[in-house]
C-alpha atoms as a PDB file:
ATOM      1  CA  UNK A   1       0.000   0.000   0.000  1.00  0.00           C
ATOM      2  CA  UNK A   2       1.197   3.451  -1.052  1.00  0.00           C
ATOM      3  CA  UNK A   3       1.347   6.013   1.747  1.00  0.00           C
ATOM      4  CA  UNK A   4      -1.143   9.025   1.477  1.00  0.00           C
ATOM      5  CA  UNK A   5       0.285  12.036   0.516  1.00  0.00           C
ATOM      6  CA  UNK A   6      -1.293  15.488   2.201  1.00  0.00           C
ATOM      7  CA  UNK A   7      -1.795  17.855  -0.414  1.00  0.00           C
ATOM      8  CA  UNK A   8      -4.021  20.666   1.300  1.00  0.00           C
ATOM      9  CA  UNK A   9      -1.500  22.919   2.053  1.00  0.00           C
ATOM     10  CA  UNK A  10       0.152  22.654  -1.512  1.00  0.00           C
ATOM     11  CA  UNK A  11       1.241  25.692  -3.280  1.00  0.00           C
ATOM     12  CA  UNK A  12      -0.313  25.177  -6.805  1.00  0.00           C
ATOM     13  CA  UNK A  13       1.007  26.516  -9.399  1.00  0.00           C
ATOM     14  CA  UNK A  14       0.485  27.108 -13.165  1.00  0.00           C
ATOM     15  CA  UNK A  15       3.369  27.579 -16.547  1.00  0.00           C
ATOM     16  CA  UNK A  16       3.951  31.121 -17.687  1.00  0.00           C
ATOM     17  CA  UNK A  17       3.017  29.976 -20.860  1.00  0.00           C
ATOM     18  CA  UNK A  18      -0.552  29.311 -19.844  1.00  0.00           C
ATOM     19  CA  UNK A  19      -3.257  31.070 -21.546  1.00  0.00           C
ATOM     20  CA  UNK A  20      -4.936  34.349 -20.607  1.00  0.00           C
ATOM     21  CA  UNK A  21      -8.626  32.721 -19.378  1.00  0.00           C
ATOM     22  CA  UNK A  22      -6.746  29.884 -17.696  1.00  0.00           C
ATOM     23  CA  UNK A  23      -7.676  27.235 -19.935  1.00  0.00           C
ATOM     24  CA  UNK A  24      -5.976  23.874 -21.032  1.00  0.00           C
ATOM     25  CA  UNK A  25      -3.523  24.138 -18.497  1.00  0.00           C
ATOM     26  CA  UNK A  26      -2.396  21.837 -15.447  1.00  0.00           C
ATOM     27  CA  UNK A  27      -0.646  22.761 -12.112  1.00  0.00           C
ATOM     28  CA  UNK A  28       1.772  21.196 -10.487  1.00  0.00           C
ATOM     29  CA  UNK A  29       2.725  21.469  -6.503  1.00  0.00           C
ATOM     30  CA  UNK A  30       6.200  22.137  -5.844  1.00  0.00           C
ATOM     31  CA  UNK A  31       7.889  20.897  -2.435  1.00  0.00           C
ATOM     32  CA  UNK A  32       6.461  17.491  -2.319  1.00  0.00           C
ATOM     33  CA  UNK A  33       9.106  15.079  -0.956  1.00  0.00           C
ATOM     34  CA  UNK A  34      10.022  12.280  -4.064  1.00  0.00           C
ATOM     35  CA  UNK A  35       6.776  12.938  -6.087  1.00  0.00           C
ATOM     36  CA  UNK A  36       5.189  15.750  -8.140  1.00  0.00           C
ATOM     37  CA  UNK A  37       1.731  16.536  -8.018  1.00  0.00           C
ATOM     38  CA  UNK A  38      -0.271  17.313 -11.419  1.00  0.00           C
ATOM     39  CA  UNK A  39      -3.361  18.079 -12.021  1.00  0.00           C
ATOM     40  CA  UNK A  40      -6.098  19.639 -14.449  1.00  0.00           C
ATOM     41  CA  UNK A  41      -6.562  23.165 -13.734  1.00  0.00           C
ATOM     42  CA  UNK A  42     -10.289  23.658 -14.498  1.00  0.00           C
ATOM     43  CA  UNK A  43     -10.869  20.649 -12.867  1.00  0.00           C
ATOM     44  CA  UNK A  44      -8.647  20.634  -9.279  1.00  0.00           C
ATOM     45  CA  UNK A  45     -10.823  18.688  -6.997  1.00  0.00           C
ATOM     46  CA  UNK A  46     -10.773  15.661  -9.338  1.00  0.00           C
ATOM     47  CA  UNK A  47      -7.806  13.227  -9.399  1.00  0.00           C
ATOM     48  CA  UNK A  48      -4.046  14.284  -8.977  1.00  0.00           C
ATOM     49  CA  UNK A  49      -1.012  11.995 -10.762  1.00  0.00           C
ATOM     50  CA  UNK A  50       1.730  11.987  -8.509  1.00  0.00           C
ATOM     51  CA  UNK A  51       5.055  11.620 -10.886  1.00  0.00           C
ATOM     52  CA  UNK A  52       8.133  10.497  -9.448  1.00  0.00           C
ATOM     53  CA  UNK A  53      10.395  13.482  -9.367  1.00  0.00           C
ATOM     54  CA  UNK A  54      13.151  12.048 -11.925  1.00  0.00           C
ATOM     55  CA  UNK A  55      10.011  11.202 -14.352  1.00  0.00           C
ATOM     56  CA  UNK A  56       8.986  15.083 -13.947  1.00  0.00           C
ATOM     57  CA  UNK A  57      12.405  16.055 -14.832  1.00  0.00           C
ATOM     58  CA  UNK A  58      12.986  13.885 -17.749  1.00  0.00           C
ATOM     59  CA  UNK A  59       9.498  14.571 -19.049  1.00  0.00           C
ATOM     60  CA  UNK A  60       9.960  18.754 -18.735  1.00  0.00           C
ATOM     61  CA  UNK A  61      13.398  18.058 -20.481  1.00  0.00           C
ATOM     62  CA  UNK A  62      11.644  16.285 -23.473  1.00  0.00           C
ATOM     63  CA  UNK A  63       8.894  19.285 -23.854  1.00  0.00           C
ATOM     64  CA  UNK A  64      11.768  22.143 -23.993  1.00  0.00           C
ATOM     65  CA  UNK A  65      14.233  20.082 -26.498  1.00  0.00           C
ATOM     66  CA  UNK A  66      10.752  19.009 -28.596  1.00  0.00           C
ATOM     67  CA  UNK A  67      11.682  15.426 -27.918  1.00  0.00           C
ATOM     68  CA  UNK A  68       7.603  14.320 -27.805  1.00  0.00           C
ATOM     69  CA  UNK A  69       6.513  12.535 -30.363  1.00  0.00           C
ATOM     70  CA  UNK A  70       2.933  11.013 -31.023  1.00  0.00           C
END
């Protein structure tokens, strides 16, 4: 069993590169110990993926160097 992971106190927070209305966007929590917390903006009370830190970092690596392919 996974442990729980308290995320009422997280600081939320969106890209720069969002648009102006705050649609098709997620936000991720910073200052989660091992994991980072995404979700959908427009929709924050539904589910949250927690990605393991290294994933998160490999994965923000790929978007900024264009390495995503369909």
């Amino acid at each position: 069993m996974r442990p729980r992971i308290d995320l009422t106190a997280a600081a939320w927070r969106t890209s720069s590169h969002s648009n102006a209305d705050g649609g098709d966007c997620v936000e991720v929590a910073d200052g989660v110990p091992t994991v980072v917390p995404v979700r959908d903006s427009k929709a924050p009370t539904r589910a949250t993926l927690l990605m393991p830190s290294a994933a998160w970092g490999h994965f923000v690596t790929a978007v900024r160097h264009d390495g995503l392919t369909a």
